[in-house]
N, C-alpha and C. Protein backbone atom coordinates (compact mmCIF):
# COMPACT_ATOMS: atom_id res chain seq x y z
N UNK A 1 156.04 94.75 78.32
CA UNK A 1 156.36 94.33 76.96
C UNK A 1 157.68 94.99 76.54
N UNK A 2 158.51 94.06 76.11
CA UNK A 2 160.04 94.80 76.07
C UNK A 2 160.38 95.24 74.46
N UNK A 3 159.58 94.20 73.54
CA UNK A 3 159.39 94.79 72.24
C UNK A 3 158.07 95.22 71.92
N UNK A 4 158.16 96.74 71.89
CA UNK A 4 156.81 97.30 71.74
C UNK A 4 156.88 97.41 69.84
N UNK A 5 155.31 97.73 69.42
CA UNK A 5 155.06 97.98 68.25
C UNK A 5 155.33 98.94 67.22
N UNK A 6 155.91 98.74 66.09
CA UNK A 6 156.14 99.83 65.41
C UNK A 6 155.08 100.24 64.62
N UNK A 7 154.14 100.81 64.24
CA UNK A 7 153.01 100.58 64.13
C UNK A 7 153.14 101.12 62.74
N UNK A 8 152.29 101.10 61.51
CA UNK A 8 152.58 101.40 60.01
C UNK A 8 151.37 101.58 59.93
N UNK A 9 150.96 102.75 59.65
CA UNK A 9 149.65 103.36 59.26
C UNK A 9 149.41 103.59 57.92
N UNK A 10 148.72 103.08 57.40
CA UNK A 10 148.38 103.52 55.73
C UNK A 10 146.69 103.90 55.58
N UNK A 11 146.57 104.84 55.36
CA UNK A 11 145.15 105.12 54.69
C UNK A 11 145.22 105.85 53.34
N UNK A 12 143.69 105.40 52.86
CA UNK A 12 143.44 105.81 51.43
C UNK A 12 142.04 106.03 51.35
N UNK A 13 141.59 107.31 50.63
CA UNK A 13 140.57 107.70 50.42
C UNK A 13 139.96 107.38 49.03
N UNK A 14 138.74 107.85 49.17
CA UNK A 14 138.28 107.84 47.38
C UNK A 14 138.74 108.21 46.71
N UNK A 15 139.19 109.57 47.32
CA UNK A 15 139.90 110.74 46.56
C UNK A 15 141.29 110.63 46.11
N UNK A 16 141.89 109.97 47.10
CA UNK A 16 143.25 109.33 46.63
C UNK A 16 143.44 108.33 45.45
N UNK A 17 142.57 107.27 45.64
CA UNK A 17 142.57 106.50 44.58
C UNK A 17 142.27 107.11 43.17
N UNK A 18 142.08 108.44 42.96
CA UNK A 18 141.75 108.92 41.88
C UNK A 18 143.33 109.55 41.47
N UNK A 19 144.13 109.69 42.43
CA UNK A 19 145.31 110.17 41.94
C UNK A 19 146.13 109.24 41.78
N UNK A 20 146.20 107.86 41.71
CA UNK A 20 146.96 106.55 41.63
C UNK A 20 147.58 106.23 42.10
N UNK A 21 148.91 104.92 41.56
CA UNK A 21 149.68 104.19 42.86
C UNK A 21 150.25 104.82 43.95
N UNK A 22 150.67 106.22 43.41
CA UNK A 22 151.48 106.73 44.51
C UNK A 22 150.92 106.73 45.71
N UNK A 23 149.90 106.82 45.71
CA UNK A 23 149.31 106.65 47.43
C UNK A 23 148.53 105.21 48.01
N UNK A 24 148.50 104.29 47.08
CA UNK A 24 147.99 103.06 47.14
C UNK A 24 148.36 102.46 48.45
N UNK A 25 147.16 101.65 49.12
CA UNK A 25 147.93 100.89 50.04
C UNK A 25 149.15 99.90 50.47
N UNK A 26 149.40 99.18 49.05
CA UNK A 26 150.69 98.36 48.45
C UNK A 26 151.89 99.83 48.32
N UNK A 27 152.17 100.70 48.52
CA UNK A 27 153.00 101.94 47.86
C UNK A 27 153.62 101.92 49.53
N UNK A 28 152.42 102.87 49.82
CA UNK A 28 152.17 103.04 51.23
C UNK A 28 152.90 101.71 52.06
N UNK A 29 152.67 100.53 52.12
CA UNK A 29 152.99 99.26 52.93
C UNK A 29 154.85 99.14 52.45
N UNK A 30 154.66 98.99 50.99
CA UNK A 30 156.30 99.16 50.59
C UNK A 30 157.15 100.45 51.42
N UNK A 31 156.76 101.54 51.52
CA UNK A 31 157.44 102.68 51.53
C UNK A 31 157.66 102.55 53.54
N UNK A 32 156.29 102.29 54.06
CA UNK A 32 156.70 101.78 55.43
C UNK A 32 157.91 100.55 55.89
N UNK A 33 157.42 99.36 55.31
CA UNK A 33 158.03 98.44 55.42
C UNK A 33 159.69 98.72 55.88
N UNK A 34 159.95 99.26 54.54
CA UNK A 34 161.49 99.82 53.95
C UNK A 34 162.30 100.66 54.73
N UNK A 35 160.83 101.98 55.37
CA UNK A 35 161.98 102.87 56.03
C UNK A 35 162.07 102.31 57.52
N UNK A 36 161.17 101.09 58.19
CA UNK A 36 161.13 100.46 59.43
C UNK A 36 162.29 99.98 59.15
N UNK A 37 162.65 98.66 58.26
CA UNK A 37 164.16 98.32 58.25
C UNK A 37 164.98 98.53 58.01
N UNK A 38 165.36 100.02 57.29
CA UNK A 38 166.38 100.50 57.53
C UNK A 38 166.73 101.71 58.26
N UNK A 39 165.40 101.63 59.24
CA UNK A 39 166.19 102.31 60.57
C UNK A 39 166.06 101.07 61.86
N UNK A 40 165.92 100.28 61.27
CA UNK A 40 165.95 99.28 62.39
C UNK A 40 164.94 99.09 63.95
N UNK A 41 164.15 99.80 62.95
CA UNK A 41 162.57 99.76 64.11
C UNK A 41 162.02 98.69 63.85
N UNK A 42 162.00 97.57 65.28
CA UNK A 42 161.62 96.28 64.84
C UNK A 42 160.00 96.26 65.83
N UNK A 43 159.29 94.82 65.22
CA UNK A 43 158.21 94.57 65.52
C UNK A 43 157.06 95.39 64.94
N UNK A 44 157.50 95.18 63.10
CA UNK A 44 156.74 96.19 62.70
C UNK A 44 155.01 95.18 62.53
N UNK A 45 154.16 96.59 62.85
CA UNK A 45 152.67 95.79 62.08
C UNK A 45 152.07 96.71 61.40
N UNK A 46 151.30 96.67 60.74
CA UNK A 46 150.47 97.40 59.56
C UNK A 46 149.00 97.86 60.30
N UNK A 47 148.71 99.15 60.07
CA UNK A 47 147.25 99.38 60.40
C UNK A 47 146.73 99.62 59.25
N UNK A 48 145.58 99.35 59.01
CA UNK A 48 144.91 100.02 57.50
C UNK A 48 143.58 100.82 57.48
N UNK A 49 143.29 101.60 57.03
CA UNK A 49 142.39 101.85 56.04
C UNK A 49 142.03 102.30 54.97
N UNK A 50 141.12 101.26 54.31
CA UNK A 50 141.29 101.57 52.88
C UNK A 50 140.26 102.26 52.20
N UNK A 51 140.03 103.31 51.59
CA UNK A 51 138.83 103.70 50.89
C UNK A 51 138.11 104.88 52.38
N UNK A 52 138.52 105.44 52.92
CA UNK A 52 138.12 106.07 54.28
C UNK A 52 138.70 107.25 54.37
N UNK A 53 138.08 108.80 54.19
CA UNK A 53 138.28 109.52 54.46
C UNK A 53 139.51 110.07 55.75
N UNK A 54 140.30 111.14 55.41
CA UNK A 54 141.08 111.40 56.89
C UNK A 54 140.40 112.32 57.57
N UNK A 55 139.13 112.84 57.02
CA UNK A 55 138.24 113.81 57.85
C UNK A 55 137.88 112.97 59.12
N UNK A 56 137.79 111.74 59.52
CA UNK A 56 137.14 111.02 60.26
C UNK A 56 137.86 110.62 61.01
N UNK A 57 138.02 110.47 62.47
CA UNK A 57 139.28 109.44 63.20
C UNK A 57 138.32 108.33 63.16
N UNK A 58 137.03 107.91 62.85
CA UNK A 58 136.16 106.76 62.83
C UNK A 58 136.61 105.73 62.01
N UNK A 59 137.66 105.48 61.90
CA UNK A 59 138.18 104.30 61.02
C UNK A 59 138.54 103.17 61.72
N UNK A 60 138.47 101.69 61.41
CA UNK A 60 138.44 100.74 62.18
C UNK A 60 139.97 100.44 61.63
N UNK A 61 140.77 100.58 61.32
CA UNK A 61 142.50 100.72 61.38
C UNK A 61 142.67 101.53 62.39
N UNK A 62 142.74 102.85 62.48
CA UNK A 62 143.25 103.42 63.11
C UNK A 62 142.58 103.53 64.63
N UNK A 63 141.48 102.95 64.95
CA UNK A 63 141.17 102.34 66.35
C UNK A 63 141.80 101.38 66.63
N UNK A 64 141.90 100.32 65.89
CA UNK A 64 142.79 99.54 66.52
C UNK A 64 144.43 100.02 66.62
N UNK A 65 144.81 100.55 66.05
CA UNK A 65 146.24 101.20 66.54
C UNK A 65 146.08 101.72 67.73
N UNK A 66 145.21 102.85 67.46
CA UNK A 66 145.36 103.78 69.37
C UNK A 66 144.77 102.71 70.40
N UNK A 67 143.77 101.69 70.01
CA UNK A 67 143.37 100.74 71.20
C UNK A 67 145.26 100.23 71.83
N UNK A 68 146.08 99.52 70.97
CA UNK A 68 147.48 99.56 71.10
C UNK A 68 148.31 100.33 71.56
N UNK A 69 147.93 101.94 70.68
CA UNK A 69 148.76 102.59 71.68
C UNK A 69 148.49 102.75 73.15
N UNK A 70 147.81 103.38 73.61
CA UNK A 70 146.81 103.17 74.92
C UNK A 70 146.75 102.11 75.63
N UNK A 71 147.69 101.23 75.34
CA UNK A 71 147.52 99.71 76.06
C UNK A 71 148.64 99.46 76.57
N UNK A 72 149.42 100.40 75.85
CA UNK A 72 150.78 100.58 75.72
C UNK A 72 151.99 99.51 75.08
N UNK A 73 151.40 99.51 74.29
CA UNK A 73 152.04 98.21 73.09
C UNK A 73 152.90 99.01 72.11
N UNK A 74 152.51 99.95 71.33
CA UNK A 74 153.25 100.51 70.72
C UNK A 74 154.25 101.88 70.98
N UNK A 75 155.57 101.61 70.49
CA UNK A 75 156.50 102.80 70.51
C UNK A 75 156.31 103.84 69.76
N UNK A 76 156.39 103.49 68.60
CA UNK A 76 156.75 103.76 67.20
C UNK A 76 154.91 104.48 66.58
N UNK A 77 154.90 105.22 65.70
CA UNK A 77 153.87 105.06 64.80
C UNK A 77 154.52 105.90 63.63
N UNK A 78 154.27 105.25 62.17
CA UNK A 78 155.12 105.98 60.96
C UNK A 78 154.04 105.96 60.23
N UNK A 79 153.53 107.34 59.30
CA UNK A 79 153.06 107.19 58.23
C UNK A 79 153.91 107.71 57.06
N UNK A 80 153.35 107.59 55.96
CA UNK A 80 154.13 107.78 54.66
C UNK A 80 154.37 109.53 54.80
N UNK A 81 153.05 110.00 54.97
CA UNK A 81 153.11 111.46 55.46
C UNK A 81 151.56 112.22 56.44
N UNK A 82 151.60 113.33 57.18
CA UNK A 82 150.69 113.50 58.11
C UNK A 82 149.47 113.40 57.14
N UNK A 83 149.25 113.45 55.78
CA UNK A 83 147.85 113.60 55.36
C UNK A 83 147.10 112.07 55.96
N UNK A 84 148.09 110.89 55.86
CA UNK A 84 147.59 109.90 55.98
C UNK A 84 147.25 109.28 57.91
N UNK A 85 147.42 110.15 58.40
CA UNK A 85 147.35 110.02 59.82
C UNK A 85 145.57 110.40 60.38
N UNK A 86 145.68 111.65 59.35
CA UNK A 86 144.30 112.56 59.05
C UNK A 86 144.44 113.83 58.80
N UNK A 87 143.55 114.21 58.20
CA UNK A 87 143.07 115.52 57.67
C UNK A 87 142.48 116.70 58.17
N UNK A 88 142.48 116.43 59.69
CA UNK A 88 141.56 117.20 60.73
C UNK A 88 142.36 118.10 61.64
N UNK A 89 143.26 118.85 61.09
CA UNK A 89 144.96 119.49 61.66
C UNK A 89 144.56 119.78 63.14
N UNK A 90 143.35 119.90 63.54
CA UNK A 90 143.35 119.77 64.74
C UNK A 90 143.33 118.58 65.78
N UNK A 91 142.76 117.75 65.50
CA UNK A 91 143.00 116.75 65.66
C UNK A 91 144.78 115.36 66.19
N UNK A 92 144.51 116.03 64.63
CA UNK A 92 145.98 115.43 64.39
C UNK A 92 146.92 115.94 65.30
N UNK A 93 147.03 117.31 65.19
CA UNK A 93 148.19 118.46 65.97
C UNK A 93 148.07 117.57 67.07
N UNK A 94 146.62 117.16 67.97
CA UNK A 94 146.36 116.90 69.58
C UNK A 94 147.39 115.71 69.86
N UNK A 95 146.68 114.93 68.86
CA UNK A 95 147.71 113.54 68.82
C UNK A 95 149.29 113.34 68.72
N UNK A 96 149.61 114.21 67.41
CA UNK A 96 151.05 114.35 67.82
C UNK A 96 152.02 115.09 68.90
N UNK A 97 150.81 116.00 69.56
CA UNK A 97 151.69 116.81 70.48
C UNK A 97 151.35 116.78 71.81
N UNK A 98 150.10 116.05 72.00
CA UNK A 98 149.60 115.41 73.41
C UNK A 98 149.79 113.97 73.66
N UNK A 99 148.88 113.07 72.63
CA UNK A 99 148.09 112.51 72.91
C UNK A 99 149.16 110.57 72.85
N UNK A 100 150.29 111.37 71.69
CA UNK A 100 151.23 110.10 71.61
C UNK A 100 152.70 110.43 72.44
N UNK A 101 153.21 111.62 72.85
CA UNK A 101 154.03 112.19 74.01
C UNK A 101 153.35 111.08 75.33
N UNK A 102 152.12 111.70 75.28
CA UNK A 102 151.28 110.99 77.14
C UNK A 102 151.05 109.65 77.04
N UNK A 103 151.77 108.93 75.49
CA UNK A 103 151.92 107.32 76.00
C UNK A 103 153.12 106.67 75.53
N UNK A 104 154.53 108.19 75.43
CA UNK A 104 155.79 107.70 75.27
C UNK A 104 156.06 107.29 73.64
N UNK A 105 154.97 108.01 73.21
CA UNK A 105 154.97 107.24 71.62
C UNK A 105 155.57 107.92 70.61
N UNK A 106 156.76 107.77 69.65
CA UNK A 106 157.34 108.51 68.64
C UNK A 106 156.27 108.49 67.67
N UNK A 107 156.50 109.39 66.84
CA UNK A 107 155.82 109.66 65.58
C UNK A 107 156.17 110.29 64.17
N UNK A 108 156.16 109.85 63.53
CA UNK A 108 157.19 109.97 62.06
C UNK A 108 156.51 110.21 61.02
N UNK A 109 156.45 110.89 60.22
CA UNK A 109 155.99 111.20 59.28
C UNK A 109 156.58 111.22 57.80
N UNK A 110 157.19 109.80 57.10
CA UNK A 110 158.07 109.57 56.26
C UNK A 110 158.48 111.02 55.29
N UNK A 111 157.62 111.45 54.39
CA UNK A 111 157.62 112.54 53.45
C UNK A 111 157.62 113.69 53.85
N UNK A 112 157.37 114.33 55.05
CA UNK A 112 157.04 115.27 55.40
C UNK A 112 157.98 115.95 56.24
N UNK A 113 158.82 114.82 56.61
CA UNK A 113 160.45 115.12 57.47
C UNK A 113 159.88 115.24 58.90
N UNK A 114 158.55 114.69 59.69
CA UNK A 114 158.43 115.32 60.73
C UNK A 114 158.68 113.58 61.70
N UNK A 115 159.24 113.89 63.00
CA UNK A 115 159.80 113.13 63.64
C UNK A 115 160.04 113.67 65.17
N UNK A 116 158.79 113.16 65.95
CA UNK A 116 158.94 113.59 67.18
C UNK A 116 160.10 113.79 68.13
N UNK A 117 160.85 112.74 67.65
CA UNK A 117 162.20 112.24 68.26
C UNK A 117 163.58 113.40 68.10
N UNK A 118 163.13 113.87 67.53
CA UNK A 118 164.21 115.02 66.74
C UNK A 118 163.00 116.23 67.39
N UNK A 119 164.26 117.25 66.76
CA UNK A 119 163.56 118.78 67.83
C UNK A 119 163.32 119.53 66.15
N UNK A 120 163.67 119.25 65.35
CA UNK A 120 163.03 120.42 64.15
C UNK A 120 161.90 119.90 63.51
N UNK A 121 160.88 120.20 64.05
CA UNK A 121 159.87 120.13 63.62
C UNK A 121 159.12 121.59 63.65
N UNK A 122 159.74 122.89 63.40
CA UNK A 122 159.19 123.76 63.15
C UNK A 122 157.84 123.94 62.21
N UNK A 123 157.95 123.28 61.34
CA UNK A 123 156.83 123.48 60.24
C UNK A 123 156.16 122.36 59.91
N UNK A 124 156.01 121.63 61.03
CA UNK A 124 154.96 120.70 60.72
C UNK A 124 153.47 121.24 61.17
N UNK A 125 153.23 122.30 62.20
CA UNK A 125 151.74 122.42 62.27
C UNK A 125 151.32 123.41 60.49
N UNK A 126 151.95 124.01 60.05
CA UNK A 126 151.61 124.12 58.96
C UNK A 126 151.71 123.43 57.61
N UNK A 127 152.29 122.23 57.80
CA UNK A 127 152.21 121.15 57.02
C UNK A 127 150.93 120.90 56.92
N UNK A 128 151.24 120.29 58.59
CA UNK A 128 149.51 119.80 58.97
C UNK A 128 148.49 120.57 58.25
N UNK A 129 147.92 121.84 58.43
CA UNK A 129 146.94 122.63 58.20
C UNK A 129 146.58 122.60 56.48
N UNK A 130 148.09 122.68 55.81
CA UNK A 130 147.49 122.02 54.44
C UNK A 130 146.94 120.88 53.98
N UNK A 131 146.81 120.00 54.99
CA UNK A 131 145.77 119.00 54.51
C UNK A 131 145.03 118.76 54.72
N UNK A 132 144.10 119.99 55.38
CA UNK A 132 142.53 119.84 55.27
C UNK A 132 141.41 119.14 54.39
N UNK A 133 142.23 119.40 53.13
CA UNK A 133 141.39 118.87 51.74
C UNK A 133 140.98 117.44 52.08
N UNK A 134 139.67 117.52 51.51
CA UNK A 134 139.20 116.30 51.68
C UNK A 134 139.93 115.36 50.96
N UNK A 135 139.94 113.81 51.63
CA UNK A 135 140.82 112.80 51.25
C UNK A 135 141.38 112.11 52.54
């Protein structure tokens, strides 16, 4: 596959929806959309989940992304920021530093400045770790 996927992850919790648009899935989809085309990461698609904890990787969005990544369809994966990837810093850490490396996969983290592709990512595992909080 010569155009692989840019993949746009949005999740939203209960808990989020209590803090409003800013994290809405429409916010979230705008704020992806935008920074895919103007860095010119094409073949974008949307993963979702809506109303779903990031304590959980059990979300039926974000299975179907890694079923993709793992298939090796996707390049790219961007969220707005790591809370929305998940909340499980261990977890998460595996994925960004094993688990999407061992299938060639960048990973971006709009708000948070973190970007596999680039080498300063000093302070993203403690990014990460602050978002344990449920949501």
């Amino acid at each position: 596959m010569t155009d692989k996927i840019t993949a746009l992850y949005c999740r939203l919790s209960q808990d989020d929806m209590l803090q409003g648009e800013s994290n809405s899935i429409t916010n979230q989809k705008a704020i992806l959309k935008k920074y895919a085309e103007d860095n010119g990461f094409s073949n974008p698609m949307f993963y979702v989940d809506d109303g779903v904890s990031g304590t959980t990787f059990e979300r039926d969005g974000f299975k179907a992304m890694m079923a993709d990544v793992e298939a090796g369809k996707v390049g790219i994966v961007i969220t707005k920021d790591l809370s929305r990837l998940g909340r499980d810093y261990l977890k998460t850490g595996e994925l960004i530093e094993m688990v999407f490396p061992d299938y060639d996969v960048r990973y971006i983290a709009i708000n948070d400045g973190v970007d596999t592709f680039k080498s300063e990512n000093e302070l993203m595992a403690f990014k990460n770790i602050l978002n344990v909080t449920d949501g």
